[in-house]
Protein backbone atom coordinates (compact mmCIF):
# COMPACT_ATOMS: atom_id res chain seq x y z
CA UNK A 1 -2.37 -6.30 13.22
CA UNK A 2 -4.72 -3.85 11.97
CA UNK A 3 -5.85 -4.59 8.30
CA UNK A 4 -8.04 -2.89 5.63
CA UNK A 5 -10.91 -5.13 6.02
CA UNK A 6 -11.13 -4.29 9.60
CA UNK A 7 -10.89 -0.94 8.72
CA UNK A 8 -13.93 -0.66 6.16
CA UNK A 9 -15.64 -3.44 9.20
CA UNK A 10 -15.27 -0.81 11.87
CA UNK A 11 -16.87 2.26 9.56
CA UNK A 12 -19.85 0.30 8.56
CA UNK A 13 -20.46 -0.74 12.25
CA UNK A 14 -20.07 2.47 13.38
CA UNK A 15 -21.56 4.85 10.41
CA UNK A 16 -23.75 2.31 8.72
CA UNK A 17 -23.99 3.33 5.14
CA UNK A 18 -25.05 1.60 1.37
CA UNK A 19 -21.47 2.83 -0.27
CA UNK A 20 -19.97 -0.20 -1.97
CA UNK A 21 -16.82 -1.89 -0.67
CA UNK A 22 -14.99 -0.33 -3.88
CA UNK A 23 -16.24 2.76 -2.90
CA UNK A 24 -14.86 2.78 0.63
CA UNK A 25 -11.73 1.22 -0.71
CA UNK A 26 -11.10 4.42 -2.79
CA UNK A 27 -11.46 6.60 0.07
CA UNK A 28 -9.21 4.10 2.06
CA UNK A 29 -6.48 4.84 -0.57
CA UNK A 30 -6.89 8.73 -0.56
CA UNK A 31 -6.35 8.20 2.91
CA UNK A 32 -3.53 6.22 2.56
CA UNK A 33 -2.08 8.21 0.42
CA UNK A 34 -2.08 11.52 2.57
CA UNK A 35 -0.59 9.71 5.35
CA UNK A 36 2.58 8.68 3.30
CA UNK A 37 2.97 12.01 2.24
CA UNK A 38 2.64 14.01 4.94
CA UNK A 39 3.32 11.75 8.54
CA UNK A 40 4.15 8.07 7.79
CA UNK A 41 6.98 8.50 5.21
CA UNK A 42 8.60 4.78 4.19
CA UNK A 43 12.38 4.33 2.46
CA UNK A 44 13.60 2.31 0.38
CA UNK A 45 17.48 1.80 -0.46
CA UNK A 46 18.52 1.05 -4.26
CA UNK A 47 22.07 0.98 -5.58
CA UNK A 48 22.34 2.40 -9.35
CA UNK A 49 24.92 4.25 -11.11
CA UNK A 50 25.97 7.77 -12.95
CA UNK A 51 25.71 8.07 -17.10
CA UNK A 52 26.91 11.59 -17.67
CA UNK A 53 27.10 13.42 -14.40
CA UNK A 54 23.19 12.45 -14.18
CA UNK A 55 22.22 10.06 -11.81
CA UNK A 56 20.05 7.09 -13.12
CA UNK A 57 16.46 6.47 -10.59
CA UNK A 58 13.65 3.69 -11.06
CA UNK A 59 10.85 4.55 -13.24
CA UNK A 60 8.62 6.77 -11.27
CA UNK A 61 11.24 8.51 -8.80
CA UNK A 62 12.40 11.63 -9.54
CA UNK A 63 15.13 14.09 -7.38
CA UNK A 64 12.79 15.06 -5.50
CA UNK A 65 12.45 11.47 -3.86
CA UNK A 66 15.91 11.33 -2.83
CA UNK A 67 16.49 11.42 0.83
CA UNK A 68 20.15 10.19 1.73
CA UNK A 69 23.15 9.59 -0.91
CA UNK A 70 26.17 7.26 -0.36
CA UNK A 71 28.83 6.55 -2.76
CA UNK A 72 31.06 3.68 -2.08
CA UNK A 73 30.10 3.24 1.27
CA UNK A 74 30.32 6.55 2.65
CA UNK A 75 27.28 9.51 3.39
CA UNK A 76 27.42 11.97 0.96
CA UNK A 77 24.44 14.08 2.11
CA UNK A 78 21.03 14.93 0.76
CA UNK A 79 21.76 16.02 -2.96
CA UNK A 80 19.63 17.17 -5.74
CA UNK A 81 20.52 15.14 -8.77
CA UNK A 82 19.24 17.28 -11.18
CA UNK A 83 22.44 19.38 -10.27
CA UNK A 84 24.56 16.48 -11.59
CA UNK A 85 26.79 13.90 -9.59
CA UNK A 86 30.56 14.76 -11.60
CA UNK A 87 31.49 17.13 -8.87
CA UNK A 88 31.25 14.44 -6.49
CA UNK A 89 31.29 10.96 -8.40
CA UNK A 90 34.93 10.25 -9.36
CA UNK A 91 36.22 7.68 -12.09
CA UNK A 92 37.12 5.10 -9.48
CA UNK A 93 33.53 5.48 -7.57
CA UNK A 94 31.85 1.59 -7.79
CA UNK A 95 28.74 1.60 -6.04
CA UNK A 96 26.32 4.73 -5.95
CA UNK A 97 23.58 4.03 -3.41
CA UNK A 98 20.30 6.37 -3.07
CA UNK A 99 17.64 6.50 -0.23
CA UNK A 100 14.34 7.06 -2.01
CA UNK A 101 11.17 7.81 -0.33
CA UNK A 102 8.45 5.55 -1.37
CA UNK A 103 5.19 6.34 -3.30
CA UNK A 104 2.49 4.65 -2.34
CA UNK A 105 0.99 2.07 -3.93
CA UNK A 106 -2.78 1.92 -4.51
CA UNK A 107 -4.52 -0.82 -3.21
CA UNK A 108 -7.08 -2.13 -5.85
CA UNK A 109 -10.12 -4.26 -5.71
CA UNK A 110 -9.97 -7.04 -8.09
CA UNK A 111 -13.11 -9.80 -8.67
CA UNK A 112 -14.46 -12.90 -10.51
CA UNK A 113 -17.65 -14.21 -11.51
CA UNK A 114 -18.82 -17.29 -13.62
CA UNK A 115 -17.14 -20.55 -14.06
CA UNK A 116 -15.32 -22.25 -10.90
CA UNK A 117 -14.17 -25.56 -11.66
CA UNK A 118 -11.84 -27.32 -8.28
CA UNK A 119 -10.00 -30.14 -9.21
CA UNK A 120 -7.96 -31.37 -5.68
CA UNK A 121 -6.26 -28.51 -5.23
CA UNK A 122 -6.43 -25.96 -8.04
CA UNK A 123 -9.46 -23.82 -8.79
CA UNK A 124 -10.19 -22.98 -12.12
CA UNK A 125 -11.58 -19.74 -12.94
CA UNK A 126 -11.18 -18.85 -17.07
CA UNK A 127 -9.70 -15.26 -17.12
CA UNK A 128 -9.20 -14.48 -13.61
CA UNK A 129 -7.23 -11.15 -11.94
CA UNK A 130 -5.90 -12.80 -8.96
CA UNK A 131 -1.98 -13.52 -8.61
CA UNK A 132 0.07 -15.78 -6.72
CA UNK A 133 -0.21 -14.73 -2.89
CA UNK A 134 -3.46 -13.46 -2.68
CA UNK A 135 -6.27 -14.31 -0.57
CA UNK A 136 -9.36 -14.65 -1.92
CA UNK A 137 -13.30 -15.39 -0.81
CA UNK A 138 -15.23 -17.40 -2.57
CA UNK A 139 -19.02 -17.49 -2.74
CA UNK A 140 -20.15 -20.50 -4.27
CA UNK A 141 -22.43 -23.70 -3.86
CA UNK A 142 -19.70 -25.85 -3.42
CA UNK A 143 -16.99 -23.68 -0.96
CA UNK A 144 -17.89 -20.50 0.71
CA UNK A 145 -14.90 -19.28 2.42
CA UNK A 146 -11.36 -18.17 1.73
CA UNK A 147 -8.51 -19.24 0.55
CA UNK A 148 -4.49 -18.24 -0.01
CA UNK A 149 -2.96 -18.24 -4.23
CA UNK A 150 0.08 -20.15 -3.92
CA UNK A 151 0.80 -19.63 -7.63
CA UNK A 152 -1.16 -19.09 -10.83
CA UNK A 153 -0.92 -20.94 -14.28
CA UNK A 154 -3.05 -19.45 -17.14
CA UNK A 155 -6.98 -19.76 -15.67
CA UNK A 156 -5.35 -22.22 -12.86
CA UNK A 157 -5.30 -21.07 -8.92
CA UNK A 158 -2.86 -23.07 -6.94
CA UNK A 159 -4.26 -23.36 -3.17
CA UNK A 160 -3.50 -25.74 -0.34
CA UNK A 161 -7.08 -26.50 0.22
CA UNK A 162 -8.44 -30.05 -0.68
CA UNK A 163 -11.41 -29.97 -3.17
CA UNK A 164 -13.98 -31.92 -4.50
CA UNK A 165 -14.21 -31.85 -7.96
CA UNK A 166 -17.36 -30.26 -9.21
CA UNK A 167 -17.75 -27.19 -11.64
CA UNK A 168 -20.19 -24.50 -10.90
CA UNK A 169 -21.07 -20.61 -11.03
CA UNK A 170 -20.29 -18.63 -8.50
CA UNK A 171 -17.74 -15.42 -7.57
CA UNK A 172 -14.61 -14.84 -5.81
CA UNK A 173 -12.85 -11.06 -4.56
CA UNK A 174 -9.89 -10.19 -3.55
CA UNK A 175 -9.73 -10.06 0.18
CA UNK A 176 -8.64 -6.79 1.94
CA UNK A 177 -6.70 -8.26 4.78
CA UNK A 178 -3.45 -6.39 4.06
CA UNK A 179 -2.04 -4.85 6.98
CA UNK A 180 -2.29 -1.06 7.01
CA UNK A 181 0.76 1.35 7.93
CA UNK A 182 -0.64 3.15 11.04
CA UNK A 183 -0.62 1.81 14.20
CA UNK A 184 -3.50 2.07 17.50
CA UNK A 185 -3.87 4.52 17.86
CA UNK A 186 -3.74 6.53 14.88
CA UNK A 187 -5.49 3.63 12.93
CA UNK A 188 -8.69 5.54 13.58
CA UNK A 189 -7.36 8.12 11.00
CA UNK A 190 -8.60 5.80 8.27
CA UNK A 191 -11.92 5.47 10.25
CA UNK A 192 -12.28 9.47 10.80
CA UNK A 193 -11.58 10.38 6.81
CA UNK A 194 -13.94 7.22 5.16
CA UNK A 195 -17.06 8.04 7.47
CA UNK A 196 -16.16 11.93 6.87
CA UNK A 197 -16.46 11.09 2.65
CA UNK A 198 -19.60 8.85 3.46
CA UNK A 199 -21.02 12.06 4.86
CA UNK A 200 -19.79 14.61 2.26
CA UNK A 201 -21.74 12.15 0.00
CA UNK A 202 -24.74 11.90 1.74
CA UNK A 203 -25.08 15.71 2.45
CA UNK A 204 -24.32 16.19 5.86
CA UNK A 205 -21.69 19.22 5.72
CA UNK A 206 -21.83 19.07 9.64
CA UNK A 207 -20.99 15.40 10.02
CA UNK A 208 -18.20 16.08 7.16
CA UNK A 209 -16.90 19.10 8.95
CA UNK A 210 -16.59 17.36 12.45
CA UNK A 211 -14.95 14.08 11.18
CA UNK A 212 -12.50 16.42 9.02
CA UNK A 213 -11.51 18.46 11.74
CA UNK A 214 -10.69 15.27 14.24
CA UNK A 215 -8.65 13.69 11.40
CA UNK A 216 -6.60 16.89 10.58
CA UNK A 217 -5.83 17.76 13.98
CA UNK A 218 -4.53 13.40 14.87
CA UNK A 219 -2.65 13.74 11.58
CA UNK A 220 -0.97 16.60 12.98
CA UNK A 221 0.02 14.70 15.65
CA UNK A 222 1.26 11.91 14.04
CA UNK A 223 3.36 14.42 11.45
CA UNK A 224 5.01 16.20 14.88
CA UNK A 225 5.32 12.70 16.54
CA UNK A 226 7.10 11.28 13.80
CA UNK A 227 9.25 14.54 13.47
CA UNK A 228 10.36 14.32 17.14
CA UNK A 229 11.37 11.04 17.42
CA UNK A 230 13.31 11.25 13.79
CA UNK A 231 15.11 14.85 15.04
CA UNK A 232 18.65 14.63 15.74
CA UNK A 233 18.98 11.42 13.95
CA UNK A 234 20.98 11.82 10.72
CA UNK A 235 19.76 10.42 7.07
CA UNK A 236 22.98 8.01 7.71
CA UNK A 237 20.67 6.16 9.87
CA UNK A 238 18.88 5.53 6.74
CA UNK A 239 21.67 3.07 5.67
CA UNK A 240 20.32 0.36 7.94
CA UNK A 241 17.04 -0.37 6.60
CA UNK A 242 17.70 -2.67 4.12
C-alpha cells in the first residue's frame, strides 16, 4: 500500500527541495484530482427518488455525474436528468437507483500547537482539528510518535495508547498515511507532477518541461488502460459495486 506520506518521502529523496509539506500536499491534490477526472474514475451507487419528473441528486452532483440508471431493479441506461424522468418513471416505480461518479475529495492538512495534557488514555489538546480515526504525530517532551483517534469529545482525543499524566507544550499534525488511488506502477504519476511544480517554482522551465511531458504521456496510458479493460463491459456492471 502506497500512501501520501510515502509519496511526498520519495520526492524529497529524490528532488530535495525547502517547499513545505502543505505545499507539496496541494500539488498532491491537483494531482489527485486530474487523475479522477481523466483515468482513475470511482462510482458510487445511491438510491433517491423523482419530485416532478426531476430526479433528486446529493448536494454537489449534478446530471452530468450520472453514469448508469436503474429503476426498480432493472438498467435503464445512461440518462440525462435534466430531460426529466416522467417518460420513464411510472406511478408504481419504488426504488430509483443512480450510479454517480465521484468527485474527489481534497485531502487537507490539519495541525495543533500549545497545550497537551495525557491523562491514561486521552490527550487533551483545547481546540483541536483532529476527528475520530485519524492518525496523528506528536512532537512533544513527553511522547514523540504517533498515534490513532478512536473518538473525540470536546478538546478530548480518545487513543489506545497508555500515558503518563503530565501537561506540556508541544504540537501534533495530521499524518498523511492515507492510501492513494493509483497503483505501481503509475504511483510515480504523483512523483512526476509534485517534483515538476517544485521546478516550475524554482525556475527551471527545462526540469518542468521534462517531468510534464513523462507524466502526460503515463497518464495517457493509464486513461487507454483503463478504457480497454472497461470496453465491452456494460454500465450494468456498475450495479455490483456496492
Amino acid at each position: 500500500m502506497t500512501t501520501i506520506e510515502d509519496i511526498l518521502m520519495l520526492v524529497d529523496t529524490l528532488a530535495p527541495n525547502n517547499c513545505t509539506k502543505q505545499q507539496k500536499l496541494y500539488w498532491f491534490n491537483q494531482c489527485e484530482s486530474i487523475i479522477f477526472e481523466k483515468a482513475a474514475h470511482r462510482y458510487k451507487y445511491v438510491e433517491t427518488k423523482v419530485s416532478a419528473g426531476i430526479v433528486e441528486l446529493p448536494e454537489g452532483y449534478n446530471s452530468s455525474d450520472i453514469e448508469a440508471v436503474y429503476i426498480d431493479g432493472k438498467f435503464v441506461g445512461r440518462i440525462n436528468v435534466s430531460l426529466g424522468f416522467g417518460n420513464i418513471v411510472s406511478p408504481q416505480s419504488k426504488v430509483i437507483g443512480v450510479v454517480l461518479k465521484e468527485h474527489y475529495k481534497e485531502i487537507k492538512y490539519t495541525a495543533y500547537e500549545g497545550s497537551i495534557a495525557f491523562q491514561g488514555s486521552t490527550i487533551i489538546m483545547p481546540g483541536h482539528p483532529f476527528v475520530s480515526g485519524d492518525s496523528i504525530d506528536i512532537d512533544c517532551s513527553e511522547f514523540q510518535g504517533r498515534v490513532k483517534v478512536l473518538g473525540t469529545s470536546g478538546s478530548s482525543i480518545y487513543t489506545n495508547n497508555d500515558f503518563v499524566t503530565n501537561t506540556v507544550t508541544g504540537k501534533a499534525e495530521k499524518a498523511l498515511d492515507m492510501e492513494v488511488s493509483l497503483k505501481m506502477p503509475y504511483d510515480r504519476l504523483y512523483i512526476d507532477y509534485i517534483t515538476a511544480q517544485i521546478d516550475y517554482y524554482n525556475k527551471d522551465f527545462e526540469g518542468y518541461n521534462n517531468n510534464m511531458y513523462i507524466f502526460d504521456k503515463m497518464l495517457d496510458e493509464l486513461t487507454r488502460t483503463n478504457k480497454s479493460r472497461s470496453f465491452g463491459i456494460g454500465l450494468k456492471k456498475l450495479v455490483h459495486i456496492w
